[in-house]
N, C-alpha and C. Protein backbone atom coordinates (compact mmCIF):
# COMPACT_ATOMS: atom_id res chain seq x y z
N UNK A 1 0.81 -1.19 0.00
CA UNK A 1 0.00 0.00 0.00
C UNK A 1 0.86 1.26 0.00
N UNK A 2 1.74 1.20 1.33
CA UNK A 2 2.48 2.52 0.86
C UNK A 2 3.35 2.55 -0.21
N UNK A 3 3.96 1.38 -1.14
CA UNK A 3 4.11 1.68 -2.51
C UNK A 3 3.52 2.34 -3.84
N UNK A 4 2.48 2.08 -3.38
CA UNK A 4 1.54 2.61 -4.19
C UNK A 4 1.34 3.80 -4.49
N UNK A 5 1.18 4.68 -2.95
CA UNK A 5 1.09 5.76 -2.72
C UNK A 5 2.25 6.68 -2.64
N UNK A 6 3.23 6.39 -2.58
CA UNK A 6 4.52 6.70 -2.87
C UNK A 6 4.93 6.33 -3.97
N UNK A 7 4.12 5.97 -5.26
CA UNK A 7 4.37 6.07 -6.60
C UNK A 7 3.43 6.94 -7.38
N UNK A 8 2.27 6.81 -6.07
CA UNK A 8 1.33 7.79 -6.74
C UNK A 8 1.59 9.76 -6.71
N UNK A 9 2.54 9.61 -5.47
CA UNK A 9 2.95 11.19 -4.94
C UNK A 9 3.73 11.50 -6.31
N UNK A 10 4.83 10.27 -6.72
CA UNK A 10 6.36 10.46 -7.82
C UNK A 10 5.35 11.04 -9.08
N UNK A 11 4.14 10.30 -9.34
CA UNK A 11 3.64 10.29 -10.59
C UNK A 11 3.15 11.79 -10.79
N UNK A 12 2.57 12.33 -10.07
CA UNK A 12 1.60 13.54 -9.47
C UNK A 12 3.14 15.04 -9.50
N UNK A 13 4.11 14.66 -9.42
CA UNK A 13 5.45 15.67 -8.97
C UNK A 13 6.65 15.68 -10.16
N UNK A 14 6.10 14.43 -10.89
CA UNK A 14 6.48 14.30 -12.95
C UNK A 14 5.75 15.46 -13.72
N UNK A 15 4.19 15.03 -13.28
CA UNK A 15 3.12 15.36 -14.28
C UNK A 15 3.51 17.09 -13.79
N UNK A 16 3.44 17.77 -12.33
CA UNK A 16 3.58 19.16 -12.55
C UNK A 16 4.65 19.46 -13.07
N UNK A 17 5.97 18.69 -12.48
CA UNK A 17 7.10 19.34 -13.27
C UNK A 17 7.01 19.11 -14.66
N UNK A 18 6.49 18.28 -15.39
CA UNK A 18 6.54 18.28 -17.12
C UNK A 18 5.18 19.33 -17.35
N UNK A 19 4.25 20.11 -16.78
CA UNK A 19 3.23 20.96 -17.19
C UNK A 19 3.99 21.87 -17.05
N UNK A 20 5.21 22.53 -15.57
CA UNK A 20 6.17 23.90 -15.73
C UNK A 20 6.91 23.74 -17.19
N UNK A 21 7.88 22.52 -17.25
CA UNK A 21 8.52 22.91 -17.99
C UNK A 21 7.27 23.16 -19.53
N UNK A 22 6.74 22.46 -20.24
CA UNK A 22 5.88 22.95 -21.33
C UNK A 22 5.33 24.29 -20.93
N UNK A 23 4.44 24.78 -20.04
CA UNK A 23 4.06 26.14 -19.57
C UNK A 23 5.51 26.85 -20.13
N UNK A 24 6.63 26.77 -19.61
CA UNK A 24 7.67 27.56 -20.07
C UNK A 24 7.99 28.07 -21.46
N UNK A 25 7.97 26.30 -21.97
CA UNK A 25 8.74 26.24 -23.17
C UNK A 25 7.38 26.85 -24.12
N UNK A 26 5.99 26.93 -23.64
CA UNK A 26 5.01 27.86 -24.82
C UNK A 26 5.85 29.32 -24.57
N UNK A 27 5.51 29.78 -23.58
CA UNK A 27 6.35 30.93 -23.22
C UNK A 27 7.36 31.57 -23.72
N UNK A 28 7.87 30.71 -23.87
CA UNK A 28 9.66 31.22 -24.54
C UNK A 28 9.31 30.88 -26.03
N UNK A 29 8.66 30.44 -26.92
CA UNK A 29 7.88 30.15 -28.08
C UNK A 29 6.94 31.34 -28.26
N UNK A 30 5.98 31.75 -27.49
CA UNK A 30 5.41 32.86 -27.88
C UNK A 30 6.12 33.94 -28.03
N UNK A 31 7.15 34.23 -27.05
CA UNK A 31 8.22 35.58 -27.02
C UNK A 31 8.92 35.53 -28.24
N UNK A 32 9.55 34.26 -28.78
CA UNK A 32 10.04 34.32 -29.94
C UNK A 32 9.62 34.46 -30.88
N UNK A 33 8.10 33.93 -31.23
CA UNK A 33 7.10 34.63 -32.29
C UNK A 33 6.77 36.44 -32.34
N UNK A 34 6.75 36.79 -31.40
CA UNK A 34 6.70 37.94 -30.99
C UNK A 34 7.47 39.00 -32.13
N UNK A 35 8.95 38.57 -31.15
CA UNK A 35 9.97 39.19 -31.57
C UNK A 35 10.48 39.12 -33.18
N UNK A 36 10.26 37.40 -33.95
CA UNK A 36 10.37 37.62 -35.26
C UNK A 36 9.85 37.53 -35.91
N UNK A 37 8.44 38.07 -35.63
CA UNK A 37 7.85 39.16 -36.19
C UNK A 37 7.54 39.82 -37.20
N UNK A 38 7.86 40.07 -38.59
CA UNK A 38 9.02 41.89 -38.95
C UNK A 38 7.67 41.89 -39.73
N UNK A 39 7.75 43.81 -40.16
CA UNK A 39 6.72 43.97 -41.20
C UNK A 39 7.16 43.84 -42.23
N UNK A 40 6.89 43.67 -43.03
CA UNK A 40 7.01 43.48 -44.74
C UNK A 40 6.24 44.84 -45.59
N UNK A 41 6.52 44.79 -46.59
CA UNK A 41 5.77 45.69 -47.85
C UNK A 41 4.85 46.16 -47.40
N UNK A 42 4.06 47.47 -47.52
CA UNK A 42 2.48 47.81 -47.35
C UNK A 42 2.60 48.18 -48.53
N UNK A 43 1.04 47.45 -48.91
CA UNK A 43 0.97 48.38 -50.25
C UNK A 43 -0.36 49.28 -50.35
N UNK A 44 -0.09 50.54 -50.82
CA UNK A 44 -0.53 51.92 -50.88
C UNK A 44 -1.79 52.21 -51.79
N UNK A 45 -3.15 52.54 -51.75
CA UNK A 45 -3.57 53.34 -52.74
C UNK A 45 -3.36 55.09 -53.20
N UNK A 46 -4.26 55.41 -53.78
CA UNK A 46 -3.96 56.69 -53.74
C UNK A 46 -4.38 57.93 -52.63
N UNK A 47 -5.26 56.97 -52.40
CA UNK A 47 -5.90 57.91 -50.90
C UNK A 47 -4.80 57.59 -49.37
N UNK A 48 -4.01 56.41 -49.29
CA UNK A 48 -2.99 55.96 -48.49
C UNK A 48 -1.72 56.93 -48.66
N UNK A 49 -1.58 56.97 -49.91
CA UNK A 49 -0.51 57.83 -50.35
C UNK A 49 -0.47 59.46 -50.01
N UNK A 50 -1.60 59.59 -49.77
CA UNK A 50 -1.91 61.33 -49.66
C UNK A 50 -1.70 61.46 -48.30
N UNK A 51 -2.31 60.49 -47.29
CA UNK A 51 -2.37 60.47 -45.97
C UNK A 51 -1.17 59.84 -45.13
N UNK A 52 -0.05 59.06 -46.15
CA UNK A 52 0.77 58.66 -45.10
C UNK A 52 2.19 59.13 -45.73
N UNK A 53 2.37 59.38 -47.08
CA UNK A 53 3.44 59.89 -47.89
C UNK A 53 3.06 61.62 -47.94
N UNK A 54 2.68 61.87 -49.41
CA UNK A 54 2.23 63.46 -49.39
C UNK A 54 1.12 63.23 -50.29
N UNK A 55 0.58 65.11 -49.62
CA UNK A 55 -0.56 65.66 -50.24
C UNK A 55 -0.50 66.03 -51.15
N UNK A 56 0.31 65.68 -52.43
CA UNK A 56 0.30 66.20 -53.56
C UNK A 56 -0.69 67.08 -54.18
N UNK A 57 -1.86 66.97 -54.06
CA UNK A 57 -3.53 67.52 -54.29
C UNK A 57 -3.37 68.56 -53.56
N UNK A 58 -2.90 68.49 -52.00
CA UNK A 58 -3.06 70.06 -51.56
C UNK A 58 -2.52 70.66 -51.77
N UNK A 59 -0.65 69.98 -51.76
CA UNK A 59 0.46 71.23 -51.95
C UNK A 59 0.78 71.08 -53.18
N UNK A 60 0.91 71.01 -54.34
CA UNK A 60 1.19 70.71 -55.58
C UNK A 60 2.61 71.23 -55.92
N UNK A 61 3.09 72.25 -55.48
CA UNK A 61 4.49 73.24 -56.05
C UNK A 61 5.44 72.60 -54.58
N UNK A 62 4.92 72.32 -53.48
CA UNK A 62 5.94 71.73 -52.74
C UNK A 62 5.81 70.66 -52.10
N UNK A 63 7.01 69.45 -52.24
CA UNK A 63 7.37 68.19 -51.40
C UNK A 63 7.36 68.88 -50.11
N UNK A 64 5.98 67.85 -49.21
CA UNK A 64 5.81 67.61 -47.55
C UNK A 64 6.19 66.37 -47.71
N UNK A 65 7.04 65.44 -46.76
CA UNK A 65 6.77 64.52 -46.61
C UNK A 65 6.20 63.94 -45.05
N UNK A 66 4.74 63.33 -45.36
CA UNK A 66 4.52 63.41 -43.89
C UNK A 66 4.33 62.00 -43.41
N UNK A 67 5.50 61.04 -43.46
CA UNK A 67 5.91 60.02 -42.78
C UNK A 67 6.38 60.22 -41.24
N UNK A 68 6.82 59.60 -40.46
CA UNK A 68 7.53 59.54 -39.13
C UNK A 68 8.58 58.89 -39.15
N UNK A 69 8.86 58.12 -40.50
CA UNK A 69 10.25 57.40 -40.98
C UNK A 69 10.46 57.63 -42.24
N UNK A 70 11.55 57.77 -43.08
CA UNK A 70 11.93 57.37 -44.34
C UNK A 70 11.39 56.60 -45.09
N UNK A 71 11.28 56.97 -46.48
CA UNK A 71 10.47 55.65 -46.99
C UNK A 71 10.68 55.57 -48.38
N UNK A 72 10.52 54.18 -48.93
CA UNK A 72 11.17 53.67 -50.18
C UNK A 72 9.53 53.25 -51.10
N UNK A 73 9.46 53.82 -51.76
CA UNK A 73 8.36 53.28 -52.69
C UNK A 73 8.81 52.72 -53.88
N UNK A 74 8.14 52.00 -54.63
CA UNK A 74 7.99 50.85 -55.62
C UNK A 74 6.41 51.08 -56.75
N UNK A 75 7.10 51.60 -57.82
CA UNK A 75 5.77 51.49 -58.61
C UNK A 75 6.32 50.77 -59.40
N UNK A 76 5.29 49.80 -59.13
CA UNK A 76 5.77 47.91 -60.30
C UNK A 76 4.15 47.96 -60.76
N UNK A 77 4.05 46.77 -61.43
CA UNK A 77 3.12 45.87 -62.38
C UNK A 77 3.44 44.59 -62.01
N UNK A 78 1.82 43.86 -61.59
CA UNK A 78 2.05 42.67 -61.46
C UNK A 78 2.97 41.82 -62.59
N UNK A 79 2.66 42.38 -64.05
CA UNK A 79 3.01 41.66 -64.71
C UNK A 79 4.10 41.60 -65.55
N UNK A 80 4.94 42.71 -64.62
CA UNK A 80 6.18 43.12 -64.92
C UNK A 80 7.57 42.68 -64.41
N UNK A 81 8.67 41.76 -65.27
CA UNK A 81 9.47 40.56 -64.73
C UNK A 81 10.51 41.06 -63.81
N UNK A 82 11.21 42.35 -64.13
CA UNK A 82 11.66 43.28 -63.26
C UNK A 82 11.12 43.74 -62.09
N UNK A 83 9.85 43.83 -62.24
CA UNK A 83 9.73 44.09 -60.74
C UNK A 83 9.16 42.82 -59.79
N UNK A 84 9.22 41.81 -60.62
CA UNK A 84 9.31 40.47 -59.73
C UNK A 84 10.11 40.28 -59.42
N UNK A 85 11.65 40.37 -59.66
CA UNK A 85 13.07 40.05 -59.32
C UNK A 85 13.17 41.23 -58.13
N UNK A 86 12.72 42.48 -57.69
CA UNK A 86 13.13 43.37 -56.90
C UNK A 86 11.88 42.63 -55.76
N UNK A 87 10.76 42.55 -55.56
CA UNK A 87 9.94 42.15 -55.14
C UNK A 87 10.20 41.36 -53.64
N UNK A 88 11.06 40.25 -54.36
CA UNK A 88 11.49 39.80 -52.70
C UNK A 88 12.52 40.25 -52.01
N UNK A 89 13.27 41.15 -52.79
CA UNK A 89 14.62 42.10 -52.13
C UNK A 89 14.03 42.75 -51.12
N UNK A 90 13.12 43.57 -51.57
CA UNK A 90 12.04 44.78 -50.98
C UNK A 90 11.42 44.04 -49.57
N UNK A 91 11.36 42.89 -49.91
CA UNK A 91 10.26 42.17 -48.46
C UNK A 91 11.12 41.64 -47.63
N UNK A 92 12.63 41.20 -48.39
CA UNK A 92 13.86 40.61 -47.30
C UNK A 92 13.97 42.29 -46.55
N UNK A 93 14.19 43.43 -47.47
CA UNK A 93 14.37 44.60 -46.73
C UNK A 93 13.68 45.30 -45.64
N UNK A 94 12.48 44.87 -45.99
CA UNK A 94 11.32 45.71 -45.36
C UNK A 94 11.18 45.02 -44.16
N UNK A 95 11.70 43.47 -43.48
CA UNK A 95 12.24 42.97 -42.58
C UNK A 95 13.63 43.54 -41.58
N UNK A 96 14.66 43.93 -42.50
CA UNK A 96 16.16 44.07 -42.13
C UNK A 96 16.03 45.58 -41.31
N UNK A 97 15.01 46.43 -42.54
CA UNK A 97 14.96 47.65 -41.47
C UNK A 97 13.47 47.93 -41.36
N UNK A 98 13.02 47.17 -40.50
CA UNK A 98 11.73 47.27 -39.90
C UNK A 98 12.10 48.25 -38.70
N UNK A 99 11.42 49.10 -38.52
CA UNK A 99 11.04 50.17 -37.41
C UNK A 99 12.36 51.47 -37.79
N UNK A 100 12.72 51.17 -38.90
CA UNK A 100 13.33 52.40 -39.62
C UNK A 100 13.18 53.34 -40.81
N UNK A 101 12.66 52.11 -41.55
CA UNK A 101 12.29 52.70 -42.99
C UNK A 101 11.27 52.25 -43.33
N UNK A 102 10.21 52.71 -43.99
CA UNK A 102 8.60 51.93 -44.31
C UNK A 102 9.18 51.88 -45.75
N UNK A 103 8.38 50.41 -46.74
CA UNK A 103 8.93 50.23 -47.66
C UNK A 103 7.05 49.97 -48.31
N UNK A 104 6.91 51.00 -49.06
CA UNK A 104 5.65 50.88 -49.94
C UNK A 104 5.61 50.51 -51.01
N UNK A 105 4.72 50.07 -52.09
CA UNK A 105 3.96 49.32 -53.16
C UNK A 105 3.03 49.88 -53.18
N UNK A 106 3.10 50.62 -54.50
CA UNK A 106 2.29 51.23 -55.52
C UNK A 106 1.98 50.01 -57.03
N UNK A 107 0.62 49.66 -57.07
CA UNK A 107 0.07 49.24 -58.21
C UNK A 107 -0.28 50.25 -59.43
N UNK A 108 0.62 50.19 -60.61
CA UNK A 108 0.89 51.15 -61.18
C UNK A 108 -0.61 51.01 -62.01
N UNK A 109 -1.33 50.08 -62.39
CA UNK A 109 -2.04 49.39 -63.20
C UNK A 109 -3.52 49.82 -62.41
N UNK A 110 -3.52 49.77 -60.71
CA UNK A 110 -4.81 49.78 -60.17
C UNK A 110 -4.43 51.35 -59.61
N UNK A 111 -3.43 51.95 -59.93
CA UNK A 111 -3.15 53.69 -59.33
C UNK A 111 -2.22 54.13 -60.49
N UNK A 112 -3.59 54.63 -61.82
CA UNK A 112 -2.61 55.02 -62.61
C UNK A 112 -2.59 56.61 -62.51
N UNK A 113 -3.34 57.53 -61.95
CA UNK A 113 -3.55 58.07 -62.08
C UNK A 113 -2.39 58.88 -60.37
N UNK A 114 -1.90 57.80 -59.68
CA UNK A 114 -0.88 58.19 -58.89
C UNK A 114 0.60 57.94 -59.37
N UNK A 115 0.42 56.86 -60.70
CA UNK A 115 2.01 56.93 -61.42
C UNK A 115 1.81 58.41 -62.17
N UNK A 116 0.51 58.19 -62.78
CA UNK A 116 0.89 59.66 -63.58
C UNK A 116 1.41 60.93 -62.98
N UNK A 117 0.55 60.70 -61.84
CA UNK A 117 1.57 62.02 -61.38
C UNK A 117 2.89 62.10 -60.90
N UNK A 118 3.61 61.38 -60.42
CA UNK A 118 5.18 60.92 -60.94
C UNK A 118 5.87 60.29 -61.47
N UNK A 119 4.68 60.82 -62.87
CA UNK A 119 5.51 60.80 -64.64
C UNK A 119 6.18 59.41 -64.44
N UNK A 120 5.67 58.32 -63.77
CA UNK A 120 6.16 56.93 -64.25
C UNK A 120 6.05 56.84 -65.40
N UNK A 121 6.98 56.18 -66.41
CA UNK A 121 6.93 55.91 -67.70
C UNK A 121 7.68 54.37 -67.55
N UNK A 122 8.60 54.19 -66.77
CA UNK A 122 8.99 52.64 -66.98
C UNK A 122 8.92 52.20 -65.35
N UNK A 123 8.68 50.90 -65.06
CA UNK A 123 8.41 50.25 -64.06
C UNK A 123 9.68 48.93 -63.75
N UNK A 124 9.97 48.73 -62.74
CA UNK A 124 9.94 49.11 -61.81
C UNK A 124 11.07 50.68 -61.72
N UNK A 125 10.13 51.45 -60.73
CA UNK A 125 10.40 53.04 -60.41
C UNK A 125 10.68 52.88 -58.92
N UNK A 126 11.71 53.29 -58.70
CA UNK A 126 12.05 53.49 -57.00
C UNK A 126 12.20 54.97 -56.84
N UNK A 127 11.45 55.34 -55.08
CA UNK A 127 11.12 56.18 -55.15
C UNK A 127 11.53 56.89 -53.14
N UNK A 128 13.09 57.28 -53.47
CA UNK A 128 13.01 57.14 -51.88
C UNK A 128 13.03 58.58 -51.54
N UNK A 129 12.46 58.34 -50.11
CA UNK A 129 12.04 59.98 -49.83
C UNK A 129 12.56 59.60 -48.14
N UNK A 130 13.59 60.84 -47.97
CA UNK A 130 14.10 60.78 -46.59
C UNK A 130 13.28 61.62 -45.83
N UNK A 131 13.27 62.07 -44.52
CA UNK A 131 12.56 62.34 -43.61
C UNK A 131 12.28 64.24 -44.09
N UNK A 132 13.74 64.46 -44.07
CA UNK A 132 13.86 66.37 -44.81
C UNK A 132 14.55 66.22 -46.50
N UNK A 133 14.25 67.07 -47.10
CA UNK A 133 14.71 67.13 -48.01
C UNK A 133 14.02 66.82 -49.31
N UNK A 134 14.41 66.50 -50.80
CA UNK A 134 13.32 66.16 -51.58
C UNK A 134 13.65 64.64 -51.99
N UNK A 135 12.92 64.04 -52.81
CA UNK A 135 12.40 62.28 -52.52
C UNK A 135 13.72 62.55 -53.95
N UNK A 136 14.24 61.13 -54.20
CA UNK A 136 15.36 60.70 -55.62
C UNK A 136 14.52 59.66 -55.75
N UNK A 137 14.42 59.26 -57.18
CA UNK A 137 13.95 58.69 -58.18
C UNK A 137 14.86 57.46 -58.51
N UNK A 138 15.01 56.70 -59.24
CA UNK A 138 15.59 55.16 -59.07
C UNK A 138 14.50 54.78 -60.31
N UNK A 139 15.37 54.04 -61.42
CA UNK A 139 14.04 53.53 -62.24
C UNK A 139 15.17 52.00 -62.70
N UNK A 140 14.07 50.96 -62.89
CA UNK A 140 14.78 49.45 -63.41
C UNK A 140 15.34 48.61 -61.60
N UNK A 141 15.46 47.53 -61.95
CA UNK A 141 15.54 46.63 -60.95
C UNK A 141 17.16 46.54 -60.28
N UNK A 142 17.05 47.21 -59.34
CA UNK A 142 18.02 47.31 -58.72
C UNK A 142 18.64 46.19 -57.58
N UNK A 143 19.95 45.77 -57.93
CA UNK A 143 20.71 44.93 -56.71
C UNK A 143 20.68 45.56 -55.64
N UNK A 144 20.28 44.08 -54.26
CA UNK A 144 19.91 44.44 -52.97
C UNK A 144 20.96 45.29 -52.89
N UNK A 145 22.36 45.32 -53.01
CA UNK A 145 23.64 46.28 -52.25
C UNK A 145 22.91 47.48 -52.81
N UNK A 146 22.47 48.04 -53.89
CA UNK A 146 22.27 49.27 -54.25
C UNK A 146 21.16 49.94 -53.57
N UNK A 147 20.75 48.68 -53.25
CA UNK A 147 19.22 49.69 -52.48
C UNK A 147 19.42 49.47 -51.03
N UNK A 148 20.28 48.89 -50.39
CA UNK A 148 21.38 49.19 -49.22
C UNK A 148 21.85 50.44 -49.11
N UNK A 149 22.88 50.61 -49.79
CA UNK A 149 23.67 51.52 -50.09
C UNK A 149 22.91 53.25 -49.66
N UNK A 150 21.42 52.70 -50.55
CA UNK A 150 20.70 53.97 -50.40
C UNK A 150 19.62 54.40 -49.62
N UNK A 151 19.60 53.59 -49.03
CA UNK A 151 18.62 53.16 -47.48
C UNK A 151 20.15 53.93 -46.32
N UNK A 152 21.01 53.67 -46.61
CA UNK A 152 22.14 53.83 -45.56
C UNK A 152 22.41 55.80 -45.59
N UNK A 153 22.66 56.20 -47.12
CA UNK A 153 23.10 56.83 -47.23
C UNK A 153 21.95 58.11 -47.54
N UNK A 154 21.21 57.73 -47.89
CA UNK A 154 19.93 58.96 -48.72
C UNK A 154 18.81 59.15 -47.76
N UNK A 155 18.15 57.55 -47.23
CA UNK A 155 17.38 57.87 -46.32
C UNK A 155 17.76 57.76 -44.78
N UNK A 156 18.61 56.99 -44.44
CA UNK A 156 19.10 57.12 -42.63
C UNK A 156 20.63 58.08 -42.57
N UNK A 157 21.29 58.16 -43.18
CA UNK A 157 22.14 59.34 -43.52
C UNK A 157 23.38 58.70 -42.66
N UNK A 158 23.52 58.23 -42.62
CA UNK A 158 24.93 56.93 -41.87
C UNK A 158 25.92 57.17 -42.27
């Protein structure tokens, strides 16, 4: 009898210690979901664009830019092979500097009337605009180092 019960205490002092350790190990699993995380691409209409880039419509003769970070825009075409090759650069990036630089997508095809107004004529168009100052232009599919390079130097100023 008291074997029993003294296998029944061992069994009962397994089962909590294997519920801490799992309780933990979700724990330390959720924190790590948490943390990696990252945002990726947003992509923009034209009414997004007015409200989180500029008011072009209100101010027309002068660049506001009214972000809270730097930011890299992209006017592609789905069906454009160049800007499929930049496409996952942009989303590895929009990871690397998450909570520094916002990295937008413009549908040139469903916002033509927001390429037109910066005279897009060939796609993919990069379009980075630092916090002061006026936005540089970028047109054709650019290597990740180049759009490094200018994330480092144009928009965080490093």
């Amino acid at each position: 009898m008291k074997k029993s019960i003294f296998a029944a205490i061992l069994l009962v002092f397994k089962l909590l210690a294997f519920a801490g350790e799992n309780k933990e190990n979700k724990t330390v699993n959720n924190e790590q979901q948490k943390t990696e995380k990252k945002m990726g691409t947003i992509h923009l209409t034209k009414g997004e664009f007015l409200s989180k880039v500029a008011n072009f419509e209100a101010n027309p003769t002068e660049w506001k830019y009214l972000g809270d970070k730097p930011c890299i825009i992209d006017f592609y075409a789905a069906w454009c092979g160049p800007c499929k090759v930049v496409a996952p650069i942009l989303e590895d990036l929009a990871k690397e500097y998450d909570g520094q630089v916002y990295i937008y997508k413009v549908d040139t095809e469903a916002e033509q009337e927001l390429a037109g107004a910066f005279g897009i004529r060939s796609i993919p168009s990069i379009l980075f605009c630092p916090m002061i100052g006026a936005p540089q232009m970028a047109q054709g599919a650019l290597p990740k180092d180049s759009f490094k390079k200018a994330i480092e130097e144009v928009l965080l100023k490093k």
